[in-house]
Protein backbone atom coordinates (compact mmCIF):
# COMPACT_ATOMS: atom_id res chain seq x y z
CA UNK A 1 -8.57 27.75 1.84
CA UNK A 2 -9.70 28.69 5.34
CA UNK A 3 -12.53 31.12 6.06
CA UNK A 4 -11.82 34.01 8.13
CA UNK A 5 -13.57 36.84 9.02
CA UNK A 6 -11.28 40.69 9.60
CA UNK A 7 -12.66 43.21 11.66
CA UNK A 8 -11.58 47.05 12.51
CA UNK A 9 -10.19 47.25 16.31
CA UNK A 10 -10.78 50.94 17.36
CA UNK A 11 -8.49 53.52 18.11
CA UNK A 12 -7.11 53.46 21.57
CA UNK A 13 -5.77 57.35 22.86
CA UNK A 14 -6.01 58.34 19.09
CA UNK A 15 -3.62 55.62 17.56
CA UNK A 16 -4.40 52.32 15.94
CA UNK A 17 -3.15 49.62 17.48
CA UNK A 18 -3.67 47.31 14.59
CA UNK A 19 -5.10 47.68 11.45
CA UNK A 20 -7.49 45.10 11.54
CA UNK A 21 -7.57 41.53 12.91
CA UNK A 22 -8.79 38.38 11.71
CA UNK A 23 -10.62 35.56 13.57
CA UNK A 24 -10.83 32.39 12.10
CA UNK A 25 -13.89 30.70 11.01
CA UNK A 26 -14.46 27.08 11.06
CA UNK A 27 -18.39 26.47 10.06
CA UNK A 28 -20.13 23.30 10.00
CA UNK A 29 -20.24 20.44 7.42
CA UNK A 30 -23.17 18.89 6.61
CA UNK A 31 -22.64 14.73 5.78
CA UNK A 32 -24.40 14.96 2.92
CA UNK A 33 -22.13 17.69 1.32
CA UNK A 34 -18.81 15.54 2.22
CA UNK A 35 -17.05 13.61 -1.49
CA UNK A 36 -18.62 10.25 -2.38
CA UNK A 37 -16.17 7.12 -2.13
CA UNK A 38 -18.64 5.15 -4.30
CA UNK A 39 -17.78 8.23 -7.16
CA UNK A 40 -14.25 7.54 -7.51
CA UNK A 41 -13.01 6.04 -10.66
CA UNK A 42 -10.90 3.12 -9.10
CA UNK A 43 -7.47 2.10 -11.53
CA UNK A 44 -6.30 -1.22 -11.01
CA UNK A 45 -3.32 -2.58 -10.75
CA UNK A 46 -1.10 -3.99 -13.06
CA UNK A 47 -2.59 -7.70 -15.03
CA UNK A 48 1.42 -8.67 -14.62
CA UNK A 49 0.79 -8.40 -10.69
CA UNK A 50 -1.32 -11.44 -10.56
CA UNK A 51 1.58 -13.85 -12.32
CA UNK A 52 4.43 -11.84 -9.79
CA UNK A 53 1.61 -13.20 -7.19
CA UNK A 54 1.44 -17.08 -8.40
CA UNK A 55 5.09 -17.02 -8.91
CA UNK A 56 5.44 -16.09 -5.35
CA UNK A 57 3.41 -19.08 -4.48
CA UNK A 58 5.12 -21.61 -6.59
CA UNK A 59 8.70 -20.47 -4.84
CA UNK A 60 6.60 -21.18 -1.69
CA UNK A 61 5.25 -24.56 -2.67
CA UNK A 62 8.66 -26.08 -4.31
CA UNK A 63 10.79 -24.77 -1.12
CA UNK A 64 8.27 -26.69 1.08
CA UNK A 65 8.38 -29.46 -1.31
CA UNK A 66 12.29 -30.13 -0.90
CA UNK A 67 12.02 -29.36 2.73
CA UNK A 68 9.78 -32.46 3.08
CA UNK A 69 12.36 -34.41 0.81
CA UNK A 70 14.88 -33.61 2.83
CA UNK A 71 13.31 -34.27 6.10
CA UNK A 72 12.26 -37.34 5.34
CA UNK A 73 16.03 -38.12 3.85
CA UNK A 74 17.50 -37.07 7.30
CA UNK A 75 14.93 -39.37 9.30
CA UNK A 76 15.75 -42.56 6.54
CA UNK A 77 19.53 -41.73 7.49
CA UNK A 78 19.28 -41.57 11.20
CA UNK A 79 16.65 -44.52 11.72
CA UNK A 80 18.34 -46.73 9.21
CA UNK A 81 19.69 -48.86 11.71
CA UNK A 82 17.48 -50.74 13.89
CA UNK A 83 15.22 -47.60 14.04
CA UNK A 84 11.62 -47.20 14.63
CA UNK A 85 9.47 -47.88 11.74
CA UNK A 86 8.33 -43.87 10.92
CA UNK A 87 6.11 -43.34 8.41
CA UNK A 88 6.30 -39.75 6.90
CA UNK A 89 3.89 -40.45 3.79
CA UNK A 90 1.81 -37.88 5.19
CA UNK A 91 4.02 -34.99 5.06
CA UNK A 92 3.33 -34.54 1.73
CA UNK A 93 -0.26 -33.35 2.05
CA UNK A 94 1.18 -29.76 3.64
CA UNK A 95 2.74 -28.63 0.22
CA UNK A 96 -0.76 -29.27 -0.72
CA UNK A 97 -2.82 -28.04 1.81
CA UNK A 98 -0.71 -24.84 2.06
CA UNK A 99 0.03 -24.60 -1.96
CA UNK A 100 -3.24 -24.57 -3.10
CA UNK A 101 -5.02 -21.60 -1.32
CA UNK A 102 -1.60 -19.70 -2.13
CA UNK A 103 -2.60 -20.22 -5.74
CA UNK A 104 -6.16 -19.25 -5.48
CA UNK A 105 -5.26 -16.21 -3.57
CA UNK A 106 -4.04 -14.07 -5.81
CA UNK A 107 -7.27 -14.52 -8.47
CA UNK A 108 -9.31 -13.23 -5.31
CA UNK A 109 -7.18 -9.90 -3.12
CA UNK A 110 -5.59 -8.76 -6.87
CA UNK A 111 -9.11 -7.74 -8.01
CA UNK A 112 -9.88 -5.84 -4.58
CA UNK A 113 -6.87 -3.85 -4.57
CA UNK A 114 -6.81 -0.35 -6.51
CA UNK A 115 -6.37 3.38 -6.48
CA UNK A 116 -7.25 6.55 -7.71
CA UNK A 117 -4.94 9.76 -8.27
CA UNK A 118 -6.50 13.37 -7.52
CA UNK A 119 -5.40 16.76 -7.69
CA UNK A 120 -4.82 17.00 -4.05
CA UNK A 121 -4.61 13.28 -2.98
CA UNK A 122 -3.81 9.87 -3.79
CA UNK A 123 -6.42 7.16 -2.31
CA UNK A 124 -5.43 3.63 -2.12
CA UNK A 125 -7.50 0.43 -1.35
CA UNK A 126 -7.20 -2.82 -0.65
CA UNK A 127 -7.95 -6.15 1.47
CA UNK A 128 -10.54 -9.23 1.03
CA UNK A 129 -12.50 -9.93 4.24
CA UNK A 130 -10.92 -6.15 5.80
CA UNK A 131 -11.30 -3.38 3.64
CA UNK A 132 -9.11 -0.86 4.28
CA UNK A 133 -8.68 3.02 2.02
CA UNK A 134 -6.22 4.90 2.81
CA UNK A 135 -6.23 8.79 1.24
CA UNK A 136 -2.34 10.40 1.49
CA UNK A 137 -2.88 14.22 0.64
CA UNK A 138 -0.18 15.26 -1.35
CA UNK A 139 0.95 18.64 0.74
CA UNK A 140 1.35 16.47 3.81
CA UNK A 141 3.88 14.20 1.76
CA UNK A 142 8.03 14.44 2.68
CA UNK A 143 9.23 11.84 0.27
CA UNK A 144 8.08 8.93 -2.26
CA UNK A 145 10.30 6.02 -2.95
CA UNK A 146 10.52 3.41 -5.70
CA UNK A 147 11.38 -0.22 -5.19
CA UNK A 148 11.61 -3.55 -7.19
CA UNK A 149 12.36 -6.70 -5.81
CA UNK A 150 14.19 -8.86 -8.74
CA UNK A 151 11.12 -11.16 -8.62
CA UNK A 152 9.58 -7.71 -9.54
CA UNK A 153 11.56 -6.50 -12.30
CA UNK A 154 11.32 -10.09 -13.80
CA UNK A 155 7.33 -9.24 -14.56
CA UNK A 156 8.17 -5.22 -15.21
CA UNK A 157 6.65 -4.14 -12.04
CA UNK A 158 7.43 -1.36 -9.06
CA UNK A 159 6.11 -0.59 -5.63
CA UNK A 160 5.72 3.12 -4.24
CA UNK A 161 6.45 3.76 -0.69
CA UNK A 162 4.75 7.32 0.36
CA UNK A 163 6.33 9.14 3.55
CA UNK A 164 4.51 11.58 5.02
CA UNK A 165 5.41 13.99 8.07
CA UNK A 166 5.24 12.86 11.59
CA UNK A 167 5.79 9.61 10.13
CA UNK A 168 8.24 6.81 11.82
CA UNK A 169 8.39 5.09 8.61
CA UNK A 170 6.23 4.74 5.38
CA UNK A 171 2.96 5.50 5.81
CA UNK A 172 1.65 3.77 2.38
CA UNK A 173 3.20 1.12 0.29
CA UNK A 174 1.35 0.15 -3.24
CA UNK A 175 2.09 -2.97 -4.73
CA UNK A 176 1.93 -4.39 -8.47
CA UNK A 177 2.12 -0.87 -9.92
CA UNK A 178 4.09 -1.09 -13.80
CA UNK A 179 7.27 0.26 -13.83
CA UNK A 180 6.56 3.05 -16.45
CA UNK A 181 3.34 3.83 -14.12
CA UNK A 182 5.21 3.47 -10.41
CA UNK A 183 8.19 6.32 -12.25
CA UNK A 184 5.18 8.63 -13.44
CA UNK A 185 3.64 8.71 -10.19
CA UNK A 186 6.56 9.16 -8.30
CA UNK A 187 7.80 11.96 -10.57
CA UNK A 188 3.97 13.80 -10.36
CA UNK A 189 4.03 13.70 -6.59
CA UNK A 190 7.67 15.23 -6.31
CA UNK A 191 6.21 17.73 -8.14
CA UNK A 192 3.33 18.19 -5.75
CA UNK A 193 5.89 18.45 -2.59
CA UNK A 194 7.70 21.05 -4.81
CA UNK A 195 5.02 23.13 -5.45
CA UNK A 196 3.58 22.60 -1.83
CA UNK A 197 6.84 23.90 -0.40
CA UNK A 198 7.02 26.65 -3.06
C-alpha cells in the first residue's frame, strides 16, 4: 500500500477548487529492515526429477554410442578396398568421457534447485557454480502454463512456465515439479491474477 499524504488547497475567489489533494510519499528503506533470503523455507523439487535427469543422460550416452557404431561401420565400408589402415578404437572413449559427468550431474544441480511459495510471490532458485533467484510477484503475472514432455509424464512430473507483463516470452520456467504439485500451483496463481484483476 503506498503512503500518501492529503492536504486542504484553499479557497480561490470563495470556491474550492478541489477538495483536497494528495502527494505521494515514498520514504526511505533502511537495508537492515529489507526480508531475509537466508529465512525462507526452501521446497525441493520432486525425488522423481533426479531419475527423469539420469534417464536423460542414458538417451544421451546410447545415441552417441550407436553414432560411433555406425561411423565406424561407414568408414569399414568405404575403406574396405585398398583403403588406408584407420584406426577408430579411440572413438569410443567420447561416450565415456561425455556419459559420465552427464550421470554425476544430476546428484549435484538437483539438490541446488528449489522454491518457495508466498502470499504475494513465488521465488525460485537454482544453478551450481551461478546461483541465480528469481522472485515473480504474483499481481505482475498474465498467464501460467503447464507442460510435460512424455519423458516427463513417464516419471509423473510437470514444468510451470510463468508469463508476466512486458514479457516477450516466459519469464520463469520450473522444472521437476510433480504433476499433482505443478496443477496446484498453477490453479493457486490463476487465482492470484483473478483476484489481482478483481
Amino acid at each position: 500500500m503506498h503512503n500518501t499524504r492529503c492536504e486542504v488547497i484553499p479557497k480561490y475567489n470563495g470556491r474550492q477548487l478541489y477538495p483536497e489533494i494528495c502527494m505521494f510519499e515514498n520514504p526511505e528503506i533502511s537495508i537492515d529492515e529489507l526480508p531475509r533470503i537466508d529465512t525462507i523455507t526452501w521446497l525441493q523439487m520432486d525425488e522423481k526429477y533426479a531419475r527423469r535427469k539420469l534417464a536423460d543422460a542414458a538417451i544421451t550416452f546410447f545415441i552417441l554410442l550407436f553414432s560411433i557404431a555406425m561411423l565406424r561401420t561407414l568408414f569399414g565400408i568405404a575403406f574396405a578396398d585398398d583403403g588406408p589402415d584407420i584406426n577408430l578404437s579411440w572413438l569410443w572413449l567420447i561416450p565415456f568421457l561425455v556419459g559420465m559427468p552427464l550421470f554425476v550431474w544430476p546428484f549435484i544441480s538437483v539438490p541446488k534447485k528449489g522454491y518457495a511459495v508466498r502470499d504475494k510471490d513465488i521465488i525460485y532458485k537454482s544453478g551450481v557454480f551461478w546461483r541465480t533467484v528469481t522472485a515473480i510477484p504474483f499481481n505482475r503475472l498474465q498467464h501460467v502454463e503447464k507442460s510435460s514432455t512424455p519423458l516427463d509424464r513417464r516419471f509423473q512430473l510437470a514444468s510451470l512456465q510463468l508469463f508476466t507483463a512486458g514479457g516477450s516470452g516466459g519469464d520463469l520456467k520450473i522444472h521437476g515439479l510433480s504433476a499433482k504439485t505443478a496443477e496446484k500451483l498453477r490453479k493457486f496463481m490463476l487465482d492470484k491474477i483473478g483476484s489481482s484483476i478483481e
